[in-house]
PDB file of N, CA and C in Angstrom:
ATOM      1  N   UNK A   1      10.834   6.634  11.008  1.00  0.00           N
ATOM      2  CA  UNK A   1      10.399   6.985  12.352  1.00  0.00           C
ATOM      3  C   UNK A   1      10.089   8.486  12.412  1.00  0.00           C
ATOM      4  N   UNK A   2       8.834   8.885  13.018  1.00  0.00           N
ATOM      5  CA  UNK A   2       8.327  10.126  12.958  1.00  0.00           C
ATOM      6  C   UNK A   2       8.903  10.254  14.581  1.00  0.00           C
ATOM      7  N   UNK A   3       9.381  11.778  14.702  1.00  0.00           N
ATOM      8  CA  UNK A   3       9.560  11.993  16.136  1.00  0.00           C
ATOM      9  C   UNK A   3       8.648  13.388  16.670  1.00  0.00           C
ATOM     10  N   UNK A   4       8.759  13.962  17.511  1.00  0.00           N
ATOM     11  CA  UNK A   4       7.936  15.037  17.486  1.00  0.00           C
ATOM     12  C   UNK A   4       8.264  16.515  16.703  1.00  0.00           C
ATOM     13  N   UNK A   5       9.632  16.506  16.959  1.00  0.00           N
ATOM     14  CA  UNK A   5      10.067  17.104  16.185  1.00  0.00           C
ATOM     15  C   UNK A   5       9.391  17.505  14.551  1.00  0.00           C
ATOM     16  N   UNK A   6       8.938  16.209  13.988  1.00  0.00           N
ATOM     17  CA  UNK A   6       8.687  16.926  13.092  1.00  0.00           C
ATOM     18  C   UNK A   6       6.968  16.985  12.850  1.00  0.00           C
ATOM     19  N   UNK A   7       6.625  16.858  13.449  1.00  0.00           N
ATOM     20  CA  UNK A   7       4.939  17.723  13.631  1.00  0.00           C
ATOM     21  C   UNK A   7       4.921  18.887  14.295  1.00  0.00           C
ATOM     22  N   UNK A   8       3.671  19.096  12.794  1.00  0.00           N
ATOM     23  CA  UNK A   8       3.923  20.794  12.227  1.00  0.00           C
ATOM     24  C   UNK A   8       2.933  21.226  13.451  1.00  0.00           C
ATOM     25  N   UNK A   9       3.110  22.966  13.754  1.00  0.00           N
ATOM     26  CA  UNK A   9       1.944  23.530  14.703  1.00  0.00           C
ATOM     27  C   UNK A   9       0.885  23.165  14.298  1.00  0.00           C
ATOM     28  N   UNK A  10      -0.082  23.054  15.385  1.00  0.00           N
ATOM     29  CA  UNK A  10      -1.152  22.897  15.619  1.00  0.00           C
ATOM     30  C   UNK A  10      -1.533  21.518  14.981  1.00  0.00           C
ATOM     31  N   UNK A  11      -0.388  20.455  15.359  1.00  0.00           N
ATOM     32  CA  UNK A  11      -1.101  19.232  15.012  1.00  0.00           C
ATOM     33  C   UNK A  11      -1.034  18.477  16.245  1.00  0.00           C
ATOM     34  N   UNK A  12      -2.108  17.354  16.809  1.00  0.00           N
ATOM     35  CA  UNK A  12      -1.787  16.439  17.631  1.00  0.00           C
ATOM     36  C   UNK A  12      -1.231  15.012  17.951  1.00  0.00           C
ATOM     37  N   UNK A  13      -0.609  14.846  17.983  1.00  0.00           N
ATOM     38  CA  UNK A  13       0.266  13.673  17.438  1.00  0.00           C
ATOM     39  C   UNK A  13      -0.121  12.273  19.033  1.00  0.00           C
ATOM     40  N   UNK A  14       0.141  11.289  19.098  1.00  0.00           N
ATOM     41  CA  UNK A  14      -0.094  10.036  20.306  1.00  0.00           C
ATOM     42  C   UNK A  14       1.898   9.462  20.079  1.00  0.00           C
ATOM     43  N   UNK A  15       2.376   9.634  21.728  1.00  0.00           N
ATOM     44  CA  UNK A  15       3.106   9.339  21.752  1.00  0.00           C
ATOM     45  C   UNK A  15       3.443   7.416  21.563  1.00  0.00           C
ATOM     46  N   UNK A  16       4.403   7.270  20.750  1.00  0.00           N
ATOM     47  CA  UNK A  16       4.312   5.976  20.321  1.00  0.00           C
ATOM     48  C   UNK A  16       5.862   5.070  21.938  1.00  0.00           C
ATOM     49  N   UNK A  17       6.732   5.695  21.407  1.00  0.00           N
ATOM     50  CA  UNK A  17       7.782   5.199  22.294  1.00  0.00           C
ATOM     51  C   UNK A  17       8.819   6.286  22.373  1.00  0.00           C
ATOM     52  N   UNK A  18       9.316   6.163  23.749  1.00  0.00           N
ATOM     53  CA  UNK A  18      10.417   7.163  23.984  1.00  0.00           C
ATOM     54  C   UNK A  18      11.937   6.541  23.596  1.00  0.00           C
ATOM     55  N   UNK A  19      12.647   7.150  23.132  1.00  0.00           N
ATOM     56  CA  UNK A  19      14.260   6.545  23.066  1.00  0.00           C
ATOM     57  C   UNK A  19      14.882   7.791  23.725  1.00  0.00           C
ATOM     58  N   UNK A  20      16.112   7.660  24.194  1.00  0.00           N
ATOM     59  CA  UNK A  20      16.774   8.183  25.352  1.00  0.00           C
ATOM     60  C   UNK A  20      17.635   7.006  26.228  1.00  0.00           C
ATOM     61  N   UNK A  21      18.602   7.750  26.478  1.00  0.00           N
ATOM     62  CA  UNK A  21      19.139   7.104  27.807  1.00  0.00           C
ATOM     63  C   UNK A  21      18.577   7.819  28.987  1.00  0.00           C
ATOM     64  N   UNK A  22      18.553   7.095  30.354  1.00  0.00           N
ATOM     65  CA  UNK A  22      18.690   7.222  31.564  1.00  0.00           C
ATOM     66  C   UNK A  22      18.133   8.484  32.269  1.00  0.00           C
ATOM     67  N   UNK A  23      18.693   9.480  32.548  1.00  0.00           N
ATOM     68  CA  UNK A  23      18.373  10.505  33.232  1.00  0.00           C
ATOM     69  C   UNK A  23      17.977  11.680  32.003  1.00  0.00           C
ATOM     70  N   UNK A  24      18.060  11.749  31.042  1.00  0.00           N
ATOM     71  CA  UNK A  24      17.167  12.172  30.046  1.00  0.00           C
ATOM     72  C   UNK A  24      15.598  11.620  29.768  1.00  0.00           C
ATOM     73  N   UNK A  25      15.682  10.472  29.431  1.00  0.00           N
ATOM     74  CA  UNK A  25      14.579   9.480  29.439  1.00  0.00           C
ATOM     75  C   UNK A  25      13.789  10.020  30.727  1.00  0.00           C
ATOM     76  N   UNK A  26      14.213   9.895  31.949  1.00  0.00           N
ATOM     77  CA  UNK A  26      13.212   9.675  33.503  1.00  0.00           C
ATOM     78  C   UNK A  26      13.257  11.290  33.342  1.00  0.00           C
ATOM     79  N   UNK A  27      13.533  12.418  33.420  1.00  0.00           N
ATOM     80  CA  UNK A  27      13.074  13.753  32.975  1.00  0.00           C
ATOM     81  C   UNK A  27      12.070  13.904  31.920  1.00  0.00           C
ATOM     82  N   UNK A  28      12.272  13.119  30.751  1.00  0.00           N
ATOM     83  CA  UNK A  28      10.661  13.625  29.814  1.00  0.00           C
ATOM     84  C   UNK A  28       9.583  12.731  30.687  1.00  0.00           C
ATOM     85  N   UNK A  29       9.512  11.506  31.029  1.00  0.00           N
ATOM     86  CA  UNK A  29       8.608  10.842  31.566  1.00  0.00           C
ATOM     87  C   UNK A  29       8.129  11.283  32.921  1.00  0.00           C
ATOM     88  N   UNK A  30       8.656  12.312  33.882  1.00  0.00           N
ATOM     89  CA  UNK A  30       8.499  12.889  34.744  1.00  0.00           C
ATOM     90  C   UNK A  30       7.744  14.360  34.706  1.00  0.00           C
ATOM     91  N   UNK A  31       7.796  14.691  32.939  1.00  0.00           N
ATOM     92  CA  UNK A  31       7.274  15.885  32.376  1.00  0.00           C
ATOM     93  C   UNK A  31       5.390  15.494  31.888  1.00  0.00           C
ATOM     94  N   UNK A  32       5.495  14.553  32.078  1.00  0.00           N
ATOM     95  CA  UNK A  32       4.236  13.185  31.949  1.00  0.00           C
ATOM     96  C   UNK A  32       3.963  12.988  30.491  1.00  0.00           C
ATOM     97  N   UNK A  33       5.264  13.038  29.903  1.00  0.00           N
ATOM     98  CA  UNK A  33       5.215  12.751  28.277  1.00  0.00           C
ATOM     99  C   UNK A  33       5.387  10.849  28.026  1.00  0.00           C
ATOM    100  N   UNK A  34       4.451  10.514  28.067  1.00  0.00           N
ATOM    101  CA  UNK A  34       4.657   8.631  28.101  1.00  0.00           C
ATOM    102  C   UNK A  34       3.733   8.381  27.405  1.00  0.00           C
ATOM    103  N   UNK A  35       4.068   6.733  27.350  1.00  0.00           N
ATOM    104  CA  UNK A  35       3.706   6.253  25.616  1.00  0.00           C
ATOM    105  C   UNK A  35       2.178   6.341  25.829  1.00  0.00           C
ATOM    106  N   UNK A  36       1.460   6.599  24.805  1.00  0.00           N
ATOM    107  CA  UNK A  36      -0.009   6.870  24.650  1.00  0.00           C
ATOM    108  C   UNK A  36      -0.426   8.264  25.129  1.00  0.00           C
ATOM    109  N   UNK A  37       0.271   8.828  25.780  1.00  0.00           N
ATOM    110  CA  UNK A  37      -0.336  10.342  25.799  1.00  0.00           C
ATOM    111  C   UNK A  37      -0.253  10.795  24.259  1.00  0.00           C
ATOM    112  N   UNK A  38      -1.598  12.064  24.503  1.00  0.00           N
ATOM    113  CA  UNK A  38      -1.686  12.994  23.258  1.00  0.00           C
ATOM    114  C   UNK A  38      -0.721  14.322  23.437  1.00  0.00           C
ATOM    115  N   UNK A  39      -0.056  14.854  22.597  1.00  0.00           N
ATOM    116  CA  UNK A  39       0.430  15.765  22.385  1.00  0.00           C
ATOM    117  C   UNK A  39       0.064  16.893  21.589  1.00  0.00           C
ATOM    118  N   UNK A  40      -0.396  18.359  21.953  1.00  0.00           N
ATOM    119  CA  UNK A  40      -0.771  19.062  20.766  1.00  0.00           C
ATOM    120  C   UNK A  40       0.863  20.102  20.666  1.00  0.00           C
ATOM    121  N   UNK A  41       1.101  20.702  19.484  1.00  0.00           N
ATOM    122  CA  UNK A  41       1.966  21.386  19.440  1.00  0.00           C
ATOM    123  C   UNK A  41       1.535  22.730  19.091  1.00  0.00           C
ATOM    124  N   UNK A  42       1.879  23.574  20.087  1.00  0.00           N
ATOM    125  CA  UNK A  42       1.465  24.973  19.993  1.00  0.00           C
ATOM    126  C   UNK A  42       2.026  25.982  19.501  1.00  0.00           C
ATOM    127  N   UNK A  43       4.091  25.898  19.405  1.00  0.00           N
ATOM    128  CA  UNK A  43       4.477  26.611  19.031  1.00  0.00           C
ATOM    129  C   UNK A  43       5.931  26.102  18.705  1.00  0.00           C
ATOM    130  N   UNK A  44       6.891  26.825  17.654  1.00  0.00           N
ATOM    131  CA  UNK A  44       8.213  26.550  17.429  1.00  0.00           C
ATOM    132  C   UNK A  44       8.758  27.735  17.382  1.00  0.00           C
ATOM    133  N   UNK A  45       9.815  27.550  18.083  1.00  0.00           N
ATOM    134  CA  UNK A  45      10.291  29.266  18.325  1.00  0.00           C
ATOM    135  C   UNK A  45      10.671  29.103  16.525  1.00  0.00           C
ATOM    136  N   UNK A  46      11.563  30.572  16.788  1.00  0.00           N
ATOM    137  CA  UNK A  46      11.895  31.082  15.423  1.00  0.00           C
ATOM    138  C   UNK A  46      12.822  29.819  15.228  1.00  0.00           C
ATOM    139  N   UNK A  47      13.790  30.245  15.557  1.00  0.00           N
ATOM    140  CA  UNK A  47      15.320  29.032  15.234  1.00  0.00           C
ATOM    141  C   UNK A  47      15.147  27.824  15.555  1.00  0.00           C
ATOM    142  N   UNK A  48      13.470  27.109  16.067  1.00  0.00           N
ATOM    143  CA  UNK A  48      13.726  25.882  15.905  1.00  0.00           C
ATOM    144  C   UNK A  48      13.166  25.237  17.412  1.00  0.00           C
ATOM    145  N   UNK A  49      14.458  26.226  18.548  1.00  0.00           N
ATOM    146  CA  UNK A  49      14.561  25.940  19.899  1.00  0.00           C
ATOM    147  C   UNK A  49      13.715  26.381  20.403  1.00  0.00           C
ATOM    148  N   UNK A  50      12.847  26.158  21.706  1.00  0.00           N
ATOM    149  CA  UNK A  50      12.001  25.307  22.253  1.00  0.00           C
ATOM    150  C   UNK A  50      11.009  25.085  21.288  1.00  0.00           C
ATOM    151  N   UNK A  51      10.216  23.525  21.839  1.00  0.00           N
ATOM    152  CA  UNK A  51       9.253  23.680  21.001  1.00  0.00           C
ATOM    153  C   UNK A  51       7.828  23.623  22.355  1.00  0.00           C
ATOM    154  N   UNK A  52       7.184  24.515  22.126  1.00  0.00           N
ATOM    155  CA  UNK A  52       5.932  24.827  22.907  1.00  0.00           C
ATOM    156  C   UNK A  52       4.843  23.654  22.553  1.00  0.00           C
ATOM    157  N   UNK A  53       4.490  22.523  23.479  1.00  0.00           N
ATOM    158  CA  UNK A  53       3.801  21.822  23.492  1.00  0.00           C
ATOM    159  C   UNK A  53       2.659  21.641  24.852  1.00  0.00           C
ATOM    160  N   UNK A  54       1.221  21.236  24.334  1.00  0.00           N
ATOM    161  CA  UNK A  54      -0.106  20.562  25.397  1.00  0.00           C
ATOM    162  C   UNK A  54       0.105  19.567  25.888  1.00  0.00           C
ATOM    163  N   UNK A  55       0.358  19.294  26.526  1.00  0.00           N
ATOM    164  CA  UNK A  55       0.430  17.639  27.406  1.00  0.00           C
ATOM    165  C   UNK A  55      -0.193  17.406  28.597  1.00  0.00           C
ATOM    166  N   UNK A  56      -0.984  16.209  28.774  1.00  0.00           N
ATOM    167  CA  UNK A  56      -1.951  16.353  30.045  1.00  0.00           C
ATOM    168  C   UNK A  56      -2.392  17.857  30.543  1.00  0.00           C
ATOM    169  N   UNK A  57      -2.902  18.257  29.948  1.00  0.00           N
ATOM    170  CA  UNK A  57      -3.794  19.772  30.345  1.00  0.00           C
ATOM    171  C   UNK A  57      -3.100  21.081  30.655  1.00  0.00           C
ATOM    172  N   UNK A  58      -1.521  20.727  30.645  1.00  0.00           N
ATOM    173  CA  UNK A  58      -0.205  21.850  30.820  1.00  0.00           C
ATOM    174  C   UNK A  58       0.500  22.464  29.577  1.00  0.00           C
ATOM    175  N   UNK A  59       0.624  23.752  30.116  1.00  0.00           N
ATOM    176  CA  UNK A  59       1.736  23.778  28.443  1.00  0.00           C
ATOM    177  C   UNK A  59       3.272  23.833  28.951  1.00  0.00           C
ATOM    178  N   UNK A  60       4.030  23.293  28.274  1.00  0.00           N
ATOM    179  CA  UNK A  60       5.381  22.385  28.313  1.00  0.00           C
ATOM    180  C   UNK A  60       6.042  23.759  27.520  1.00  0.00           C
ATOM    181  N   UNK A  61       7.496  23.561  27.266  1.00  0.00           N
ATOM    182  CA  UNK A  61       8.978  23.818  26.215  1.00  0.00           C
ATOM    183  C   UNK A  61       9.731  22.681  27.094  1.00  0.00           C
ATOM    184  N   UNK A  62       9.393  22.314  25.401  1.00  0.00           N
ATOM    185  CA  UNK A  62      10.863  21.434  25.472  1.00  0.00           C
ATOM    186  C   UNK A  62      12.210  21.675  24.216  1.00  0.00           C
ATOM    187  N   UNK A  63      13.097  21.369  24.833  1.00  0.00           N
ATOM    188  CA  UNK A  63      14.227  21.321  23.994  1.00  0.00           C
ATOM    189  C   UNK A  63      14.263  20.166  22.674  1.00  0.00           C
ATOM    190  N   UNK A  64      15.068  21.135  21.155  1.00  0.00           N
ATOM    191  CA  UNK A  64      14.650  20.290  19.915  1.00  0.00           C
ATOM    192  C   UNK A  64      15.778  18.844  20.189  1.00  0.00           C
ATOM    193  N   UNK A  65      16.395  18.640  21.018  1.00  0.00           N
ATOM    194  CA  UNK A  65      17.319  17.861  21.543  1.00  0.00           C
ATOM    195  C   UNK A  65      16.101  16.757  22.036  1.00  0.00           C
ATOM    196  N   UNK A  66      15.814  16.868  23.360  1.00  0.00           N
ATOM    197  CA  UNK A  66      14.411  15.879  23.868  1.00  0.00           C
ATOM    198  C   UNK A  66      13.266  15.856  22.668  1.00  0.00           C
ATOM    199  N   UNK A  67      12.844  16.617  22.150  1.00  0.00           N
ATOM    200  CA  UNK A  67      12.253  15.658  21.020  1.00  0.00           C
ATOM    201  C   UNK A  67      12.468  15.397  19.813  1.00  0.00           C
ATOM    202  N   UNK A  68      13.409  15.265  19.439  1.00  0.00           N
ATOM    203  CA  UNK A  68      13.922  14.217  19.227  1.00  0.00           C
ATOM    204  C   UNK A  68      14.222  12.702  19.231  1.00  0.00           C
ATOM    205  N   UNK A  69      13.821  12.610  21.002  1.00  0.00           N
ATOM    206  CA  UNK A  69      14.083  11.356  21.241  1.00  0.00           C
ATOM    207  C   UNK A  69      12.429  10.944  21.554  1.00  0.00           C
ATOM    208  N   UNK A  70      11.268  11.624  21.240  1.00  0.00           N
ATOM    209  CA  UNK A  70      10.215  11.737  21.643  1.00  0.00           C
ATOM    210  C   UNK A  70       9.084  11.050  20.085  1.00  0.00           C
ATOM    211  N   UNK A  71       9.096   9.636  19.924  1.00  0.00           N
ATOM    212  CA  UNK A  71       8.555   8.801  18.751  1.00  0.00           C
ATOM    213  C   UNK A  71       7.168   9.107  19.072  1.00  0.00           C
ATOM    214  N   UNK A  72       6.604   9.784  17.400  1.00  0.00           N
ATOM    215  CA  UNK A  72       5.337   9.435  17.769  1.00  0.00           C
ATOM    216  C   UNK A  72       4.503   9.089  16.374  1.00  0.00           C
ATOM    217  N   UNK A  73       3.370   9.097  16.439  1.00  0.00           N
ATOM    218  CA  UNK A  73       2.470   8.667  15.342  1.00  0.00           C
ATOM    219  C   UNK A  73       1.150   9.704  15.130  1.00  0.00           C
TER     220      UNK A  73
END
């Protein structure tokens, strides 16, 4: 299972399925990260934490924790 986590900058990845529980889960999907959106990845901080991502026409940070739970292809 590829998660987002591990796509490298400047690649675009199609979200496949989210895993998560509950009020984690309804926070990324509220961030409008859901299955079939495109994702580009713009940046990884130094240590890892946030990772700077394109999503629906916004730029995002998210935590390496949430994607994690963020499957894609």
């Amino acid at each position: 299972m590829k998660t987002l986590r591990d796509v490298k900058i400047g690649e675009t990845c199609t979200v496949v399925k989210l895993h998560g529980e509950g009020a984690i889960k309804r926070h990324i999907m509220d961030m409008g990260i859901t299955k079939g959106v495109e994702i580009y990845v713009r940046k990884v901080a130094p240590l890892g934490d946030p990772v700077e991502i394109t999503v629906r026409g916004y730029e995002l940070s998210i935590r390496k924790a949430d994607a994690e739970t963020i499957e894609v292809q």
